[in-house]
C-alpha atoms as a PDB file:
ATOM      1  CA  UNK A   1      33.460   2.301  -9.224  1.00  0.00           C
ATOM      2  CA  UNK A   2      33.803   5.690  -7.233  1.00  0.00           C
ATOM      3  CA  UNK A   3      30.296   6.317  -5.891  1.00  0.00           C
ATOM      4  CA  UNK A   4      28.554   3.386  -6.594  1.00  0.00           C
ATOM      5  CA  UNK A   5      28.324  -0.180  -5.980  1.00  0.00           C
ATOM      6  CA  UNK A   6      30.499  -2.731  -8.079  1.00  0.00           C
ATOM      7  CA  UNK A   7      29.032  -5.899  -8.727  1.00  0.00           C
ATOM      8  CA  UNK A   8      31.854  -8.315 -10.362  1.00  0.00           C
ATOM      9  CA  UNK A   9      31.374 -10.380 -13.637  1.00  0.00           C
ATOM     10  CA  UNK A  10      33.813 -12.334 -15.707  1.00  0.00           C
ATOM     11  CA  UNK A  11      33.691  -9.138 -18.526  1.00  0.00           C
ATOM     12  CA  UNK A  12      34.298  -6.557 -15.897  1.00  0.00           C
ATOM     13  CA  UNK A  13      32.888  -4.412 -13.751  1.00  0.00           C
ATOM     14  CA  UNK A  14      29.374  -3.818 -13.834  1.00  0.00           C
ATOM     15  CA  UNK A  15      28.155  -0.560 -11.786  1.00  0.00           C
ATOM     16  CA  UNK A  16      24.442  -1.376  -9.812  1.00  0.00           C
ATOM     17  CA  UNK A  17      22.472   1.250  -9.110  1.00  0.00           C
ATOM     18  CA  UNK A  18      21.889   2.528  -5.776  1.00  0.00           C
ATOM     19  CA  UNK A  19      25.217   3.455  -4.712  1.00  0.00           C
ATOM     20  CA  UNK A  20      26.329   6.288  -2.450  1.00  0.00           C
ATOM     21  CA  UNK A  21      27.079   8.868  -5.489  1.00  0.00           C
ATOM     22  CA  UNK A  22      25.134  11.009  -7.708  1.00  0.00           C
ATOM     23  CA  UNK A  23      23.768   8.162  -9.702  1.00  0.00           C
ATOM     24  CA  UNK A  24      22.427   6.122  -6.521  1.00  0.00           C
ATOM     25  CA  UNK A  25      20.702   9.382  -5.338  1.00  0.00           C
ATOM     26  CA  UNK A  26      19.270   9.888  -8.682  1.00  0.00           C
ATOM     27  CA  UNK A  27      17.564   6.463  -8.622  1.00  0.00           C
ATOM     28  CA  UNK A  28      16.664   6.452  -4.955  1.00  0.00           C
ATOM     29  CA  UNK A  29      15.022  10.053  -5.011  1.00  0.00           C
ATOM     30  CA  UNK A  30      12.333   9.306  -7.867  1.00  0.00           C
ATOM     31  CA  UNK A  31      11.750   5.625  -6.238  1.00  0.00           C
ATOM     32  CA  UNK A  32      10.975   7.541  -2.806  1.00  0.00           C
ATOM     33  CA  UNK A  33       8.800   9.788  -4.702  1.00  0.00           C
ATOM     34  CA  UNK A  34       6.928   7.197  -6.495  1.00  0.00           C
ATOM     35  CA  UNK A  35       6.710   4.786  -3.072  1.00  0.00           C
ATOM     36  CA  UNK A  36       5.182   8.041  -1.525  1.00  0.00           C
ATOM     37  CA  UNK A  37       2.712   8.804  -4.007  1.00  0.00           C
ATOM     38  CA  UNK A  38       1.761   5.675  -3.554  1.00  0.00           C
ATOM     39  CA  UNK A  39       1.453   4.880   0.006  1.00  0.00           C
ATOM     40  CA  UNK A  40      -0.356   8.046  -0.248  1.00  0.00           C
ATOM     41  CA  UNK A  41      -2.580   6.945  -2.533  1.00  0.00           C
ATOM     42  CA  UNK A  42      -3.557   3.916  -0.581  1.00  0.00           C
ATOM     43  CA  UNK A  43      -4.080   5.625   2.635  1.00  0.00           C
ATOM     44  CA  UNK A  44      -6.137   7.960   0.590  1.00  0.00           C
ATOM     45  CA  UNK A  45      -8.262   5.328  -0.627  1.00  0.00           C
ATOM     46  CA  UNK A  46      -8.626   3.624   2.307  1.00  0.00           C
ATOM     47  CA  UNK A  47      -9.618   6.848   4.344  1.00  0.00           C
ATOM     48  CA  UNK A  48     -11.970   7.615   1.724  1.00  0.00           C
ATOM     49  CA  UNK A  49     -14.148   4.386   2.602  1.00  0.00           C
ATOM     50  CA  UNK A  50     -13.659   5.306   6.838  1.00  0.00           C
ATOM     51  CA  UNK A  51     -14.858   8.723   6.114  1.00  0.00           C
ATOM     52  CA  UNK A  52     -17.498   8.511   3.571  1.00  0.00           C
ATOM     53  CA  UNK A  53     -17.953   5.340   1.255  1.00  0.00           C
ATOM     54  CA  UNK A  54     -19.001   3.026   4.303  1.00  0.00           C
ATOM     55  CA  UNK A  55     -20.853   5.424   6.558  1.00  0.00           C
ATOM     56  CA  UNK A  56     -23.182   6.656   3.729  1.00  0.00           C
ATOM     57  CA  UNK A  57     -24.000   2.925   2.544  1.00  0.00           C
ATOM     58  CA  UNK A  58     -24.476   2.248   5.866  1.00  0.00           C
ATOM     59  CA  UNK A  59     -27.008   5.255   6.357  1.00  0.00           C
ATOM     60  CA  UNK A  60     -29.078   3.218   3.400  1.00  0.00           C
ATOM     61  CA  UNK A  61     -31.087  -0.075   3.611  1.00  0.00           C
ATOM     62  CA  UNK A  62     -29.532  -3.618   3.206  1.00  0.00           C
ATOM     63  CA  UNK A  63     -30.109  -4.528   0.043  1.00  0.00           C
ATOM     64  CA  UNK A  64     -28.507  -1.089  -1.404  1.00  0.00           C
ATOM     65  CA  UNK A  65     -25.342  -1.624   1.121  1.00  0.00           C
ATOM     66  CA  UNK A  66     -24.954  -5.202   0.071  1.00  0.00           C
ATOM     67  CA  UNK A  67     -25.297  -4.642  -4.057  1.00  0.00           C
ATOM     68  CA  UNK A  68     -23.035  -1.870  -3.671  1.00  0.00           C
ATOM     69  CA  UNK A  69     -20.343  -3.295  -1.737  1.00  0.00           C
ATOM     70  CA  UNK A  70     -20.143  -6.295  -3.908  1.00  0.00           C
ATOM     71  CA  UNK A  71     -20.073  -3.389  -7.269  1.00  0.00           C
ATOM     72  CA  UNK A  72     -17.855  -1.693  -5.305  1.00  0.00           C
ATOM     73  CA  UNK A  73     -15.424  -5.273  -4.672  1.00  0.00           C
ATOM     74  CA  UNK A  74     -15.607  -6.082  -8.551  1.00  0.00           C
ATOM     75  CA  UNK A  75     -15.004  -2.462 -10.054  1.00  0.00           C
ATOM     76  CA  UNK A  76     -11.995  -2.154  -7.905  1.00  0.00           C
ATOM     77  CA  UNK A  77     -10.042  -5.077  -9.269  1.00  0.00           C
ATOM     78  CA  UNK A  78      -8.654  -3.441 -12.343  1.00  0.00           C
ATOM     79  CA  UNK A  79      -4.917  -2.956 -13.441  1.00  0.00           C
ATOM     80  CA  UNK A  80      -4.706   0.808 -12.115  1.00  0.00           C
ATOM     81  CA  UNK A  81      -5.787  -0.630  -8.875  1.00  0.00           C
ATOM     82  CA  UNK A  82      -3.296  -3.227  -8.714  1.00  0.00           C
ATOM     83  CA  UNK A  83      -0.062  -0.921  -9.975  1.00  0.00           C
ATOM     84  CA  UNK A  84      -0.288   1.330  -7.055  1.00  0.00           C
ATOM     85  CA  UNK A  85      -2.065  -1.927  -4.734  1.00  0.00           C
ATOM     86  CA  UNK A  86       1.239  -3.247  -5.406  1.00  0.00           C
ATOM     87  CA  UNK A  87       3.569  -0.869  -6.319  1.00  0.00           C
ATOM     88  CA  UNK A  88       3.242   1.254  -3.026  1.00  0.00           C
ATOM     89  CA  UNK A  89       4.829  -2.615  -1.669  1.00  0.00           C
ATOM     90  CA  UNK A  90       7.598  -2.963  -4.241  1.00  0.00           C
ATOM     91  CA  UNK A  91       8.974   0.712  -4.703  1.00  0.00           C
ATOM     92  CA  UNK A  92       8.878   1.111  -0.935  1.00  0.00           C
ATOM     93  CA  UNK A  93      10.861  -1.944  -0.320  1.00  0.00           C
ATOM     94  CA  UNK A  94      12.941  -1.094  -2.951  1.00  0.00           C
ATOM     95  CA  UNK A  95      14.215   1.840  -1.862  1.00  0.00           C
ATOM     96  CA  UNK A  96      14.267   0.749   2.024  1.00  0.00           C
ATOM     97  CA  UNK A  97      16.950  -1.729   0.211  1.00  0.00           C
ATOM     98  CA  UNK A  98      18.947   0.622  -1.760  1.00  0.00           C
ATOM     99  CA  UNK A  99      19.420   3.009   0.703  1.00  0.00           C
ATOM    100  CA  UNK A 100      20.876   0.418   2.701  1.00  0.00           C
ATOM    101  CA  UNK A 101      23.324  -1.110   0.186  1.00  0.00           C
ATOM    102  CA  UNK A 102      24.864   2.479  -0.012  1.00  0.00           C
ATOM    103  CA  UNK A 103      25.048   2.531   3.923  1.00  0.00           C
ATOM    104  CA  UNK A 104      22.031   5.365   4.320  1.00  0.00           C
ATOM    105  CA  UNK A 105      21.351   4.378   7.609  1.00  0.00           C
ATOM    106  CA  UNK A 106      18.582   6.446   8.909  1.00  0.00           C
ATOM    107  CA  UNK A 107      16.926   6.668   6.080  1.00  0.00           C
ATOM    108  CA  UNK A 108      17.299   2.562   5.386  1.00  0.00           C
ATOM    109  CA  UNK A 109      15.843   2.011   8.768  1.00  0.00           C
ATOM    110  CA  UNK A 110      12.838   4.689   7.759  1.00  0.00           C
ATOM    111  CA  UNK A 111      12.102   3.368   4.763  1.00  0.00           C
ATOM    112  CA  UNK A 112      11.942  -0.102   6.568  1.00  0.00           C
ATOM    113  CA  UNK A 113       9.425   0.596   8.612  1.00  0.00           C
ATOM    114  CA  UNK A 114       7.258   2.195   6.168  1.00  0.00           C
ATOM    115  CA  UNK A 115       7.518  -1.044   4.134  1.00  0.00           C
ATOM    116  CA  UNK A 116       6.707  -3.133   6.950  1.00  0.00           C
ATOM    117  CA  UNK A 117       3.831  -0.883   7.898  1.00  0.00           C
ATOM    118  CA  UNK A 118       2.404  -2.052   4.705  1.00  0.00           C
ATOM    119  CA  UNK A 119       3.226  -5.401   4.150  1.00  0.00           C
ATOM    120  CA  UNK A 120       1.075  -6.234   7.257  1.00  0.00           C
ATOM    121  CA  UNK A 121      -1.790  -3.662   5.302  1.00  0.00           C
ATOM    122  CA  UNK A 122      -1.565  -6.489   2.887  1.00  0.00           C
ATOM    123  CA  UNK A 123      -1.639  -9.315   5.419  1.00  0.00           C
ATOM    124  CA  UNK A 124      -4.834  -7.261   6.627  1.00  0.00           C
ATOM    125  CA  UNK A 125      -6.356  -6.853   3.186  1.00  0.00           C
ATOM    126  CA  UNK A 126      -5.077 -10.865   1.819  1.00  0.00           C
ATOM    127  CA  UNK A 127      -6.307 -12.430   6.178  1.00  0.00           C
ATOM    128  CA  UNK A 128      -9.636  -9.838   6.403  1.00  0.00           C
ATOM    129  CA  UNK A 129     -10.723  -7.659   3.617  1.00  0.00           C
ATOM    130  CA  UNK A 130     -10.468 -10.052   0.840  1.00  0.00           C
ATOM    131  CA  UNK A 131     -12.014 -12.927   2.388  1.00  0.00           C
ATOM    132  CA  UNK A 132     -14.998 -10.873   3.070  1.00  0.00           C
ATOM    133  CA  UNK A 133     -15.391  -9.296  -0.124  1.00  0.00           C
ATOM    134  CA  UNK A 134     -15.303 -13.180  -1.403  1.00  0.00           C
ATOM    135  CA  UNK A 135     -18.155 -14.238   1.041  1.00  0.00           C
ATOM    136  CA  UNK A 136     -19.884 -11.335  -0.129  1.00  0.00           C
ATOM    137  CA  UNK A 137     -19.945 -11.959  -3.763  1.00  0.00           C
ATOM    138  CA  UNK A 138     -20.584 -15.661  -2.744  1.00  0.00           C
ATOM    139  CA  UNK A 139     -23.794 -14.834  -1.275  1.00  0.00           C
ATOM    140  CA  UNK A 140     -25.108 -13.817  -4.912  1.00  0.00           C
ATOM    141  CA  UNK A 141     -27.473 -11.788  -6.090  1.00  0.00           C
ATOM    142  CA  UNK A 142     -28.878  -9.504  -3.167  1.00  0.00           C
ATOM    143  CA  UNK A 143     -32.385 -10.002  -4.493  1.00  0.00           C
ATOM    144  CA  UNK A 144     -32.187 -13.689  -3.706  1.00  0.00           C
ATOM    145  CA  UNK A 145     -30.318 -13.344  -0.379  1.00  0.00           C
ATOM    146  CA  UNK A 146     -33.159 -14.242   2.206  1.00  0.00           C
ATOM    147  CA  UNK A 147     -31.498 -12.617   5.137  1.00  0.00           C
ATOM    148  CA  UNK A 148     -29.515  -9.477   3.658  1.00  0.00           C
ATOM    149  CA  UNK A 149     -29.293  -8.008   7.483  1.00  0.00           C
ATOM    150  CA  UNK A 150     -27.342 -10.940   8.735  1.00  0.00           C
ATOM    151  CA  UNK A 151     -25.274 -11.170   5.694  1.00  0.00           C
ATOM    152  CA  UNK A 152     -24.882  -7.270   5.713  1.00  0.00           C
ATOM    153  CA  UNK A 153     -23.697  -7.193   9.069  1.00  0.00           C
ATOM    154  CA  UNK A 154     -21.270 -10.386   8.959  1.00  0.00           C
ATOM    155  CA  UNK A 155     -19.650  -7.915   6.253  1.00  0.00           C
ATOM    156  CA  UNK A 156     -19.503  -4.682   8.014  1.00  0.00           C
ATOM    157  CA  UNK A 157     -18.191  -6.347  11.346  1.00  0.00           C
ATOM    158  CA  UNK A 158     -14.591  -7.383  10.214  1.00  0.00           C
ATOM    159  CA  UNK A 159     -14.412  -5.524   7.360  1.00  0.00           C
ATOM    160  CA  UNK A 160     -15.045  -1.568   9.001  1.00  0.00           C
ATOM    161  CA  UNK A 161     -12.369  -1.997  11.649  1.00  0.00           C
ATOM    162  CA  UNK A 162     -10.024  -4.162   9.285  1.00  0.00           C
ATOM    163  CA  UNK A 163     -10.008  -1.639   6.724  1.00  0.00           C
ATOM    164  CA  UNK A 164      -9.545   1.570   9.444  1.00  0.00           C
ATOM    165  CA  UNK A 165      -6.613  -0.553  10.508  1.00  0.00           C
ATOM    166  CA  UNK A 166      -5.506  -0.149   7.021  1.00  0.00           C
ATOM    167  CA  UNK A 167      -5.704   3.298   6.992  1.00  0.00           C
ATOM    168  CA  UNK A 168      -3.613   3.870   9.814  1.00  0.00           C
ATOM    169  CA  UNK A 169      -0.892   1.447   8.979  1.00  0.00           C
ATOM    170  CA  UNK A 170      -0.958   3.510   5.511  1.00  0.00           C
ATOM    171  CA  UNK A 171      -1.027   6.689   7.170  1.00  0.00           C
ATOM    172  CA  UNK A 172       2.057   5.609   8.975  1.00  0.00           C
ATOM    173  CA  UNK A 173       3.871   4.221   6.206  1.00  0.00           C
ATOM    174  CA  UNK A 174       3.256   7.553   4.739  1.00  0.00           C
ATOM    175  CA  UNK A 175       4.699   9.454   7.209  1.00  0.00           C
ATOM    176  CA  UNK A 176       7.718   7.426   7.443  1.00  0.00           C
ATOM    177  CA  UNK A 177       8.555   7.660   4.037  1.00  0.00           C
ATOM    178  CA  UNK A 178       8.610  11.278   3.784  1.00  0.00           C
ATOM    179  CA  UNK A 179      10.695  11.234   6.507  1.00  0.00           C
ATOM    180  CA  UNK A 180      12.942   9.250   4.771  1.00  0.00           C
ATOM    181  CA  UNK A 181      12.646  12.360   1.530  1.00  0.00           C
ATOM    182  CA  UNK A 182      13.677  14.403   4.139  1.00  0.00           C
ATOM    183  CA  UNK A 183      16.843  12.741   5.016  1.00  0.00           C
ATOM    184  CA  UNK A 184      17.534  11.347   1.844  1.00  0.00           C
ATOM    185  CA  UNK A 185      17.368  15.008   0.722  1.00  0.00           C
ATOM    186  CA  UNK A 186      19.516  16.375   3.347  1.00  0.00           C
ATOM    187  CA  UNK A 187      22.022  14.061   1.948  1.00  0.00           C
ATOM    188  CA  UNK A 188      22.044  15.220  -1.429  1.00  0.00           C
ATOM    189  CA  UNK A 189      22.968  18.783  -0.264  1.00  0.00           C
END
């Protein structure tokens, strides 16, 4: 099929999307946009608790820093959450694979990197951030918790740095994937 990618079957030929002509591009394009958005998001989200969510609870006592951390923990798993959690993963690699099956180069390789800038965000979130959220809502009710400044500070020790890790693998991911726009935009000119 002229401009895309055949894929063989017994009935015929079946185009896949993704290939090098107009219809590849206009799959690719939206999926970059989305996987932006997306990274975006994250890094957004993940900036917001460097900049302001952790250093105001941390301003406060223990017992508000620990109760809101673990509503904070619970509120946050929700399906919204987990679209863009996981979509930012799956459109990104996506695309960093399509662009490659139609022999985009450049922008394969960027898109590549933006998806591997991420997937070890999620090793960091599954290896640091998650486990520490768990021992957090393990500890139980902060009005029971006999020591909330050890079990405050057990918290904030891995998870602060872990999660401005995050942020800058994000932030990176983000940049390379609107450098792939960029080229995959040049292309379509």
């Amino acid at each position: 099929m002229a401009g895309g990618v055949d894929l063989r079957v017994e009935s015929g030929v079946v185009p896949v999307v993704g290939g090098t002509g107009k219809a590849g591009r206009r799959v690719v394009g939206p999926l970059l946009a989305g996987a932006t958005v997306a990274m975006g998001l994250m890094a957004g989200l993940f900036l917001a608790f460097d900049v302001s969510v952790m250093p105001g609870l941390a301003a406060g006592d223990d017992r508000t820093y620990v109760t809101a951390m673990q509503h904070i923990n619970k509120s946050i798993e929700n399906g919204l959450f987990g679209l863009v959690f996981v979509g930012a993963f799956v459109a990104t690699g996506l695309a960093a694979w399509l662009l490659h099956r139609a022999g985009r180069r450049r922008p394969a390789l960027w898109a590549a990197l933006a998806t591997a800038l991420y997937a070890v965000a999620l090793i960091v979130t599954a290896g640091v951030n998650i486990p520490l959220n768990n021992e957090l809502a393990a500890a139980g009710d902060p009005a029971r918790i006999h020591d909330l400044a050890a079990v405050r500070a057990g918290f904030a020790e891995g998870w602060v740095p872990a999660n401005m890790f995050r942020t800058a693998l994000c932030t990176g991911g983000l940049l390379a994937l609107i450098r792939t726009l960029v080229l995959h935009g040049r292309a379509g000119r």
